[in-house]
Protein backbone atom coordinates (compact mmCIF):
# COMPACT_ATOMS: atom_id res chain seq x y z
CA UNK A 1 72.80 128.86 88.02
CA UNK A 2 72.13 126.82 91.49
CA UNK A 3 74.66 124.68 92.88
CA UNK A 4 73.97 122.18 96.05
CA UNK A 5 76.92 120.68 97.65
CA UNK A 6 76.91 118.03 100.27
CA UNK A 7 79.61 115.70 102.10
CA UNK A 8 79.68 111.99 103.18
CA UNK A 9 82.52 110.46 105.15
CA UNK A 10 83.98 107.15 103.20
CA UNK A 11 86.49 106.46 106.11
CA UNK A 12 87.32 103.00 106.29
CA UNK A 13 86.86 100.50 109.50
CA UNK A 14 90.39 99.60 111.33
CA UNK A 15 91.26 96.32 110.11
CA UNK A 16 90.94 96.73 105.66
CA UNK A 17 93.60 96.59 103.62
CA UNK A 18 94.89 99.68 102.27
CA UNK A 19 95.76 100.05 98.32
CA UNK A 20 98.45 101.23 97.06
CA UNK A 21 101.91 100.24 97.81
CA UNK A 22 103.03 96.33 97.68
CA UNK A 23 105.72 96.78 100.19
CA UNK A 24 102.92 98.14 102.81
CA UNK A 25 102.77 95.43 105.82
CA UNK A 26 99.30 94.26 107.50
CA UNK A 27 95.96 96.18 107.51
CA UNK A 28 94.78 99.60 108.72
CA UNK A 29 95.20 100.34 112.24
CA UNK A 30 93.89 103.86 112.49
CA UNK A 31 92.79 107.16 111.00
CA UNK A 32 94.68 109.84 110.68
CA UNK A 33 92.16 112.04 108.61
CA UNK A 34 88.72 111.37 107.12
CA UNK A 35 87.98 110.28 104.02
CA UNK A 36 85.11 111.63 101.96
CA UNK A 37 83.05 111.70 99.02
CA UNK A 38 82.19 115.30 98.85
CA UNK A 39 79.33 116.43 95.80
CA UNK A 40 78.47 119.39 94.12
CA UNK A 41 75.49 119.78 91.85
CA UNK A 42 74.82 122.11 89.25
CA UNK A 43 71.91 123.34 87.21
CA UNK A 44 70.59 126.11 84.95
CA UNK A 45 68.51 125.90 82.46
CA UNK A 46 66.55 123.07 83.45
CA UNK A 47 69.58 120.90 83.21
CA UNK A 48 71.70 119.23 86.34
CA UNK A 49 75.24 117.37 86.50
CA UNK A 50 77.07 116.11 89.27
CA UNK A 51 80.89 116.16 90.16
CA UNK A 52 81.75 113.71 93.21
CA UNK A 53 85.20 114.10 94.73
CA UNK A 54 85.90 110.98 96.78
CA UNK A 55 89.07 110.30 98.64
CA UNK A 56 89.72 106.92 96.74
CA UNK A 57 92.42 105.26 95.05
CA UNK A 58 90.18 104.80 92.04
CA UNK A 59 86.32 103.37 91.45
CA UNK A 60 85.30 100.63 88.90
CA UNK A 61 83.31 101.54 86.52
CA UNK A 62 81.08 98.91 87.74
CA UNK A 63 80.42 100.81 90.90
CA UNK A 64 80.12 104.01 89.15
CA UNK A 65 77.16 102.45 86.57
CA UNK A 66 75.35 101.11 89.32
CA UNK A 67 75.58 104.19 91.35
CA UNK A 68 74.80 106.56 88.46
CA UNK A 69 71.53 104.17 87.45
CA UNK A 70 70.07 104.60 90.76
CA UNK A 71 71.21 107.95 91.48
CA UNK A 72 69.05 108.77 87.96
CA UNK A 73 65.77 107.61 88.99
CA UNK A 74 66.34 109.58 93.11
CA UNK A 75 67.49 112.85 91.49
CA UNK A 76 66.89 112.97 87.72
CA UNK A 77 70.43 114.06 86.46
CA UNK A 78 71.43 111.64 83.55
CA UNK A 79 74.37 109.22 83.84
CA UNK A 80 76.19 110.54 81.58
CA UNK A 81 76.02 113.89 83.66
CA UNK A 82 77.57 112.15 86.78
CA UNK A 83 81.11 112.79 87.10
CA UNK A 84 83.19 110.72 90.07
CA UNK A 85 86.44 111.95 90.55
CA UNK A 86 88.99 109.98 92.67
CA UNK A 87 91.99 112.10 94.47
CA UNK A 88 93.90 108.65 94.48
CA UNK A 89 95.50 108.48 97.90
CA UNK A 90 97.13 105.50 98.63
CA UNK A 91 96.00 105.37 102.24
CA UNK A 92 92.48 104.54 101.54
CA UNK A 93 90.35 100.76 101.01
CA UNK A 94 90.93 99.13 98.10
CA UNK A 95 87.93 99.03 96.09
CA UNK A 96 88.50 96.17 93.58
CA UNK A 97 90.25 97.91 91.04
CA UNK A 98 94.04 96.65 92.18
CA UNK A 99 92.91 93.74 93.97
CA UNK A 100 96.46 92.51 94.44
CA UNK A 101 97.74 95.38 96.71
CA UNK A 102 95.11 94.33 99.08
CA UNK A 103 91.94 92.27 99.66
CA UNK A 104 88.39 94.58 99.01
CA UNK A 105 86.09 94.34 101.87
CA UNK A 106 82.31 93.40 100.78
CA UNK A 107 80.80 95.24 103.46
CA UNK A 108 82.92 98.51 103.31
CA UNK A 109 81.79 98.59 99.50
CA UNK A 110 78.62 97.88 99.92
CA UNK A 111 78.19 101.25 102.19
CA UNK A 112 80.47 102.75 100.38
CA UNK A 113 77.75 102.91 97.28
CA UNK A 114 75.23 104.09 99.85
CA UNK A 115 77.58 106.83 100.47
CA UNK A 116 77.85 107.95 96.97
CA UNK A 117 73.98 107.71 96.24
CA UNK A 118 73.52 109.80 99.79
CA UNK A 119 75.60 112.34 98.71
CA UNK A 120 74.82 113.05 95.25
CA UNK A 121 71.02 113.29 96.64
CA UNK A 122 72.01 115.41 99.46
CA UNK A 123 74.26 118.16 97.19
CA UNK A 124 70.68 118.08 94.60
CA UNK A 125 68.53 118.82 97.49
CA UNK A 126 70.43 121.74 98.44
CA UNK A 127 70.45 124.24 95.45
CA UNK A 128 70.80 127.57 95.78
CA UNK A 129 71.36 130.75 93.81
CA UNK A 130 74.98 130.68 93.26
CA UNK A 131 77.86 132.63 91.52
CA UNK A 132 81.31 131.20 90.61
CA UNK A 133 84.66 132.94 90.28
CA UNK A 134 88.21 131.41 89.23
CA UNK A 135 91.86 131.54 89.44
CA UNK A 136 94.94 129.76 88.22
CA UNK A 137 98.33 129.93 89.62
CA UNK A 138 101.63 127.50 89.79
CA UNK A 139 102.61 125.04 92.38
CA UNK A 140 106.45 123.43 91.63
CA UNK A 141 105.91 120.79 94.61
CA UNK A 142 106.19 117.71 92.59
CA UNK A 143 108.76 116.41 89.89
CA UNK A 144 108.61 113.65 86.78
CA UNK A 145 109.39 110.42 88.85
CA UNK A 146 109.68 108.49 85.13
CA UNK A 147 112.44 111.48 83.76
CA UNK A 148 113.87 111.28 86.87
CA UNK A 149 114.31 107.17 86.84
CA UNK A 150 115.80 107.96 83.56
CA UNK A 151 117.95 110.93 84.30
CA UNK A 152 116.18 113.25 82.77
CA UNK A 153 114.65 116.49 83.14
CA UNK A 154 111.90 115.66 85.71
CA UNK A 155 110.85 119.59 86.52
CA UNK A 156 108.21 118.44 83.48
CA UNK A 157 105.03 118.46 85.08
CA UNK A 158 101.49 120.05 85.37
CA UNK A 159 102.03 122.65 87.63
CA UNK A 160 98.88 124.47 87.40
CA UNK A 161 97.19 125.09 90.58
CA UNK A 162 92.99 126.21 89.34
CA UNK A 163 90.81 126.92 91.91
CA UNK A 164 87.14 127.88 92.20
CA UNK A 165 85.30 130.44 94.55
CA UNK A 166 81.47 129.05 94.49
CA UNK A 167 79.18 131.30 97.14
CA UNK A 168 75.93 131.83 96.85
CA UNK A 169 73.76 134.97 95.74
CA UNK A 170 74.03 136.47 99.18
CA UNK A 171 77.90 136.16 99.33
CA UNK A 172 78.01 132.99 101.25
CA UNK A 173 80.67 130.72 100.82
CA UNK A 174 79.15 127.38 99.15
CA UNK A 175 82.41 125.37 98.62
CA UNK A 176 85.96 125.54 96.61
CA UNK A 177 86.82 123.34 93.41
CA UNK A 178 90.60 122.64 93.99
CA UNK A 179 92.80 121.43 90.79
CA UNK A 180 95.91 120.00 91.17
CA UNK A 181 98.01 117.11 89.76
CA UNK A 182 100.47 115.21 92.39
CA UNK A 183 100.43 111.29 93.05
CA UNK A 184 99.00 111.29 96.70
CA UNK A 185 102.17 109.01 97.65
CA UNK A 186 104.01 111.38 100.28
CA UNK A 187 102.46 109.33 103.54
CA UNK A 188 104.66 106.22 102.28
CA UNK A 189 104.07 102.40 102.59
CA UNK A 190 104.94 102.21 106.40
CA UNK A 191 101.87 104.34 106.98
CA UNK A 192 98.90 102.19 107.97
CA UNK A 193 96.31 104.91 108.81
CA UNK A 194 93.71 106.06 106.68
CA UNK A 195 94.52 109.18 104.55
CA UNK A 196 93.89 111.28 102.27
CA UNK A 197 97.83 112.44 102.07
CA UNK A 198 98.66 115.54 100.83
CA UNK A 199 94.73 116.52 99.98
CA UNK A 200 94.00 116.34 104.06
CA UNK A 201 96.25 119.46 104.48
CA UNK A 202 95.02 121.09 101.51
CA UNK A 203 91.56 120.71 102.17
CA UNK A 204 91.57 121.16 106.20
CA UNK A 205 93.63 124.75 105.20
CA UNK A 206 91.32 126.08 102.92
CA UNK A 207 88.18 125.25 104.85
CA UNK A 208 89.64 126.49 107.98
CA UNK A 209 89.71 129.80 105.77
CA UNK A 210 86.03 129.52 105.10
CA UNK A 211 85.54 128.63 101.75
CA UNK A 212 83.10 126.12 102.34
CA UNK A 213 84.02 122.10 101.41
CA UNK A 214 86.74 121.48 99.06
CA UNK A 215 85.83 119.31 96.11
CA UNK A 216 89.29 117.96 94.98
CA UNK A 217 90.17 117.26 91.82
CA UNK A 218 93.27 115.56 90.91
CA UNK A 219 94.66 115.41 87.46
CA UNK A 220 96.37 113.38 84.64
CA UNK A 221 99.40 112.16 87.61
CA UNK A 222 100.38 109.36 86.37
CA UNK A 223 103.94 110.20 86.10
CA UNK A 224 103.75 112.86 89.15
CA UNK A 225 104.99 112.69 92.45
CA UNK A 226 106.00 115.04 95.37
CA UNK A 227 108.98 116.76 95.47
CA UNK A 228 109.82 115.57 98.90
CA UNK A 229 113.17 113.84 100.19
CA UNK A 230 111.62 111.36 102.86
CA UNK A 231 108.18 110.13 102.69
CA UNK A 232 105.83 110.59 106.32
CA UNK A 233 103.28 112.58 107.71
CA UNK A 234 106.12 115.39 107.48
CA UNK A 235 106.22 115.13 103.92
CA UNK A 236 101.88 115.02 103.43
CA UNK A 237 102.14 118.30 105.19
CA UNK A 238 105.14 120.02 102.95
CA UNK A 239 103.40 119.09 100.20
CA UNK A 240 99.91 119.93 101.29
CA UNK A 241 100.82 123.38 102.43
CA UNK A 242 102.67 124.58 99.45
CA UNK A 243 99.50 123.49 97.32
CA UNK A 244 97.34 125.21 100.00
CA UNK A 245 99.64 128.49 100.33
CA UNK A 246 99.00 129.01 96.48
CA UNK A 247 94.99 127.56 96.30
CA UNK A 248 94.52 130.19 99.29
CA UNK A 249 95.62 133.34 97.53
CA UNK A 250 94.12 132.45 94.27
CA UNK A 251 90.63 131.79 96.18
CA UNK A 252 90.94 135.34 97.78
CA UNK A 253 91.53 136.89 94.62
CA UNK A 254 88.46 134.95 92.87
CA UNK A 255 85.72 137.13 91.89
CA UNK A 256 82.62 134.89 91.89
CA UNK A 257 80.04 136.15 89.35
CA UNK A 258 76.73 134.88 87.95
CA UNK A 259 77.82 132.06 85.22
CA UNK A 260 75.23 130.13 82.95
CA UNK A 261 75.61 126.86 80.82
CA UNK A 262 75.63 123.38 82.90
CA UNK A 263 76.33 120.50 80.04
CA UNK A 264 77.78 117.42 79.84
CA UNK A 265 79.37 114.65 77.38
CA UNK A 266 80.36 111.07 77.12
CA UNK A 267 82.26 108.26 75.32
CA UNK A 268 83.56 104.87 75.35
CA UNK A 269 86.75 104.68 73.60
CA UNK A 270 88.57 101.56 72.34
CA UNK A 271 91.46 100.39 74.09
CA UNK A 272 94.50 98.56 72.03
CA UNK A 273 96.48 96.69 73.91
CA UNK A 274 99.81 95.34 73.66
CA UNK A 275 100.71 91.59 71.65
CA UNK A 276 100.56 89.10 74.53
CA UNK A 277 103.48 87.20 75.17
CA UNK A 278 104.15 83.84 73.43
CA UNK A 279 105.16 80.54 75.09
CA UNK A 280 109.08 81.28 75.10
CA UNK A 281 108.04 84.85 76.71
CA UNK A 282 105.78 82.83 79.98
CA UNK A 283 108.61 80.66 80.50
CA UNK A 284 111.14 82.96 80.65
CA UNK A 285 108.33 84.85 83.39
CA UNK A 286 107.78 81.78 85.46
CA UNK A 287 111.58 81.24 85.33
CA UNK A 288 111.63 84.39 87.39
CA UNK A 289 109.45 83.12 89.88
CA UNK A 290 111.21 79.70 90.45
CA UNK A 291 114.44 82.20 91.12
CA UNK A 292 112.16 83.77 93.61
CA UNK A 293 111.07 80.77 95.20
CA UNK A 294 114.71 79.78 95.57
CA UNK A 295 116.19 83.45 96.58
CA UNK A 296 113.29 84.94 98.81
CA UNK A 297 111.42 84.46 102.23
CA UNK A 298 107.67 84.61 101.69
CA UNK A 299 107.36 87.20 104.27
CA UNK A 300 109.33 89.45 101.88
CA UNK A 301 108.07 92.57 99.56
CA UNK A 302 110.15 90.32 96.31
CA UNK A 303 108.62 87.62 97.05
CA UNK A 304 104.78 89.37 97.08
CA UNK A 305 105.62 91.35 94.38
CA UNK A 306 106.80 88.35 92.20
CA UNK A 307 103.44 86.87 93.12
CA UNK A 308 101.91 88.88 91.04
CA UNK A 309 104.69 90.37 88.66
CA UNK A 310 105.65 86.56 87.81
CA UNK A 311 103.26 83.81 89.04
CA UNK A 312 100.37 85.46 88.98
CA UNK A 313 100.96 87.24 85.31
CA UNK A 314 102.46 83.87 84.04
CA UNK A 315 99.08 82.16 85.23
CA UNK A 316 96.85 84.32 83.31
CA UNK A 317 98.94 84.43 80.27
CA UNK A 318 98.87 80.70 80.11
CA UNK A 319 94.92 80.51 80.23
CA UNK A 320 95.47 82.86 76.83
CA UNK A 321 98.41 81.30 75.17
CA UNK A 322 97.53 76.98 76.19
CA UNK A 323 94.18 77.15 77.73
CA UNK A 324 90.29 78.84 76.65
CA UNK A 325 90.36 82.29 78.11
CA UNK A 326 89.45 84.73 75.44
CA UNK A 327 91.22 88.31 74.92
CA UNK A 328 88.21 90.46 76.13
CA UNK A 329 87.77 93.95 74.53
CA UNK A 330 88.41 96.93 76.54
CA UNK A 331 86.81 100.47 76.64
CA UNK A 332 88.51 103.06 78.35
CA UNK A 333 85.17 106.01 79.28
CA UNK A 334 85.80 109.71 78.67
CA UNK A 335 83.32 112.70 80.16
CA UNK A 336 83.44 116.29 80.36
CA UNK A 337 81.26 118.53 81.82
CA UNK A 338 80.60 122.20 81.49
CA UNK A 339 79.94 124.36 84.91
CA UNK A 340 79.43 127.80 83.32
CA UNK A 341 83.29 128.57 82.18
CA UNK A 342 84.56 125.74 83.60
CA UNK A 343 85.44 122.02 81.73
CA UNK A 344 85.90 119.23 83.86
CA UNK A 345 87.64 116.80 81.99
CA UNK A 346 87.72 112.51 82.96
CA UNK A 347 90.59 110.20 82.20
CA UNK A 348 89.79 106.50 83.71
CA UNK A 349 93.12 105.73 85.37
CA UNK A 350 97.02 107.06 85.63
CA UNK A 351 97.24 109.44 82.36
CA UNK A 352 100.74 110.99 82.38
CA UNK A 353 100.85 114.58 82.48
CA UNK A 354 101.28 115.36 79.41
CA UNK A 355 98.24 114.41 78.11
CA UNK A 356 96.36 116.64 81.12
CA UNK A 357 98.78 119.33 79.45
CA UNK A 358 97.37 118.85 76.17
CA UNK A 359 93.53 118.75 77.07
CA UNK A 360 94.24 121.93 78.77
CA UNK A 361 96.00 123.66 75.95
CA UNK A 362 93.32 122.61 73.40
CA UNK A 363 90.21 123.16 74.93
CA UNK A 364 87.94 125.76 74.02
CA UNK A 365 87.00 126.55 77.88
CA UNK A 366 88.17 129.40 79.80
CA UNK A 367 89.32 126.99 82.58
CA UNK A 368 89.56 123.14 82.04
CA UNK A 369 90.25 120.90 85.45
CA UNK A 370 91.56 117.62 83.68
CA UNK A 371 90.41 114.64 86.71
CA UNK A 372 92.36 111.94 86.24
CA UNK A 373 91.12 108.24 88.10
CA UNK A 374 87.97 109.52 87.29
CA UNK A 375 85.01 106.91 86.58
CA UNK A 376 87.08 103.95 86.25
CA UNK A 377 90.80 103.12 86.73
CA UNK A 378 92.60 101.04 83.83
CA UNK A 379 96.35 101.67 85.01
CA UNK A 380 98.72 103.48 83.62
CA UNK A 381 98.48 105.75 80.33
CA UNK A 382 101.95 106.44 79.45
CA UNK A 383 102.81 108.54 76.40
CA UNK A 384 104.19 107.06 73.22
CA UNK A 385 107.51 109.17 74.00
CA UNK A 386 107.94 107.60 77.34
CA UNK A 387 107.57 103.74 76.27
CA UNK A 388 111.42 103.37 75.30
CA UNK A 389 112.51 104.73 78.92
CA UNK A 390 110.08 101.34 80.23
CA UNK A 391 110.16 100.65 83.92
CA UNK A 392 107.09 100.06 86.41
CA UNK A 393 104.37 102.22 84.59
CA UNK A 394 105.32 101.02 81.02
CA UNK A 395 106.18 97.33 81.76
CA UNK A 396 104.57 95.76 84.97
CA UNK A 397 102.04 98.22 86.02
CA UNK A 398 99.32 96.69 83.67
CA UNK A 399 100.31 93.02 86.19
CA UNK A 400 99.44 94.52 89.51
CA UNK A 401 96.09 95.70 87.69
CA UNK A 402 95.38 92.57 86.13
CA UNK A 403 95.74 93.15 82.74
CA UNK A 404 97.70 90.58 80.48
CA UNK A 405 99.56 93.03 78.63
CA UNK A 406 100.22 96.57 78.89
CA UNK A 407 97.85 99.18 76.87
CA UNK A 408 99.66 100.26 73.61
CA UNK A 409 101.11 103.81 73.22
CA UNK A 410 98.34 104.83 70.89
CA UNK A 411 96.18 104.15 73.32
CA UNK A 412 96.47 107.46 75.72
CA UNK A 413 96.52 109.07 72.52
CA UNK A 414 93.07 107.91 71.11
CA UNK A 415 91.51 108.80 75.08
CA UNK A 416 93.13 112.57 74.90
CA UNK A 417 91.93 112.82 71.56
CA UNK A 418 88.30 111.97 71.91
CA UNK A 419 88.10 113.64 75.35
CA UNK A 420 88.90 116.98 73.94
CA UNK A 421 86.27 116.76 71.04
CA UNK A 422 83.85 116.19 73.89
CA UNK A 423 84.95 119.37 75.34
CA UNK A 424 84.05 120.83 71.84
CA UNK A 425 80.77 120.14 71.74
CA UNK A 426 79.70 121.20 75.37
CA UNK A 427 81.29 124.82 74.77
């Protein structure tokens, strides 16, 4: 097997908006650490796939066609071999896929799919003999922010901590694959500096070690946080250095070997959604937003979180329920790819843990990284289980992502299930 791997910084300019929190106040006004897009290319046997890592909050999957058309005819690997993995901080650009948390910049995204096409190309031109070794471990630096909201036993998460020693034939470090699953959340909303949160500290300790470039791979999050008691730069590096302490020993104790098999597999799966709400149901929503009106100052977080929670949502359920707008049909894309024993597994948006839980326990692979935000981002994927507690992810998420309703609880379900049969037929 060769693998190439390359890096491309995706830092935004001083002045974008930031995605992620609601309550955050005014633009960017600084860096704090680089973003990047870092790639890795495989191939044996005459056959290539890519995994980008970018330090994103999430990528539309009308950036990622475009990107993986072109990057087809420069390199050859197939589209559906491309995988593009986002770590989800919520110090980076917005990139159209929550549009109201902040206001995409053309020209940022413009570059930014420069970046991606650069990057793939330069990790394909770079192949070299390589050998790949792998560890797992546990992490317990995050807890189950919905059991918790519900007061229940939120020590429920994927604490698997999988990471990948990739050197080349002559014993070279070539780069680290780094799996874990954490909401990038511990900078906060006061931060306004570009981050990559907790990943930063993860990747600048390993690499600092010499393992070569840290592709990150975040997984199914949705309903994961850090464990932390105050969010700041103090709490990015508490969480990033208990994730690093474990990645380093477990990258010290891989034993790379020669590995065969590069493969990959794709599918768009039907999304169900929710029954939109009825007349009675948009009044009583725009009701809430006259309340608003009357109760809040405009420069307050209720009152720009009712824009879109209330006004907004009651808006675009009126072009549905009085008006012409039809229901379009969604399509939620799942991938996996094969990397001798490992399975790289994409979920397009926020999957709750559980489901990353299940891939993993299913899967014919050795070792299966489940990437969640990975080729698209739909919002949130709760379980069926976790519908009754409701709240943000279950209720209002779907607003602040545009959707009219929330996905229905079968709908994670149908995702997890097709994703693993792809992971069938690859090993």
């Amino acid at each position: 097997m060769r693998i190439g791997v390359a890096r491309e910084d995706i830092t935004p300019p001083v002045g974008i908006d930031l995605a992620g929190f609601i309550a955050r106040e005014g633009p960017c006004t600084g860096v704090h650490d680089p973003l990047y897009a870092t790639a890795l290319v495989a191939e044996d046997d005459g056959q290539r796939v890519a995994l980008i890592s970018c330090d994103l909050i999430g990528l539309g999957a009308a950036t990622v066609r475009r990107v993986r058309e072109r990057m087809t005819e420069r390199t050859g690997i197939p589209a559906a071999a491309q995988l593009f993995a986002c770590t989800h901080t919520h110090a980076g650009p917005e990139t159209g896929v929550i549009t109201s948390l902040g206001d995409p910049d053309p020209a940022y995204l413009l570059r930014l799919e420069r970046s991606l096409e650069d990057v793939v190309h330069a990790a394909a031109e770079r192949l070299d003999e390589a050998r790949v070794g792998w560890e797992r471990g546990v992490c317990h630096a995050t807890h189950n922010r919905v059991l918790a909201r519900a007061r229940q036993d939120d020590s429920r998460i994927d604490p698997e901590v999988l990471v990948a020693r990739i050197e080349s034939a002559r014993g070279e470090p070539l780069a680290a694959i780094v799996h874990y699953t954490c909401h990038p959340v511990a900078a906060g909303h006061e931060n306004r500096l570009a981050s990559a949160d907790w990943w930063h500290v993860v990747r600048q300790r390993l690499e600092e070690a010499g393992t070569g470039p840290v592709v990150a791979v975040n997984g199914a999050g949705g309903d994961i946080n850090p464990r932390i008691d105050v969010r700041g730069f103090a709490a990015v590096e508490q969480t990033g250095r208990a994730v690093a302490d474990v990645a380093l020993d477990l990258w010290a104790h891989a034993g790379p070997a020669r590995v065969a098999g590069v493969a990959a597999a794709r599918a768009d799966v039907p999304l169900p959604m929710l029954p939109l709400a009825d007349g009675d149901r948009i009044l009583e929503i725009w009701t809430h937003w006259e309340a608003t009106v009357r109760d809040h100052s405009p420069e307050s977080v209720a009152y720009r979180s009712a824009q879109v929670i209330y006004r907004d949502f009651a808006r675009r359920l009126s072009r549905h329920f009085w008006g012409s707008d039809p229901l379009p049909r969604y399509a939620a894309e799942t991938q996996a790819l094969r990397v001798g024993p490992l399975a790289i597994v994409a979920l397009p948006g926020e999957f709750f843990s559980a489901y990353g839980l299940q891939i993993k326990a299913i899967s014919p692979a050795v070792a299966t990284l489940v990437a969640g935000w990975s080729n698209d981002n739909l919002g949130y994927f709760p379980t069926p289980e976790a519908f009754p507690i409701g709240g943000y992810e279950m209720d209002t998420a779907s607003r602040y992502y545009g959707y009219p309703a929330p996905w229905a609880p079968e709908a994670g379900v149908a995702v997890t299930t097709r994703a693993i049969e792809l992971v069938r037929q690859i090993f």
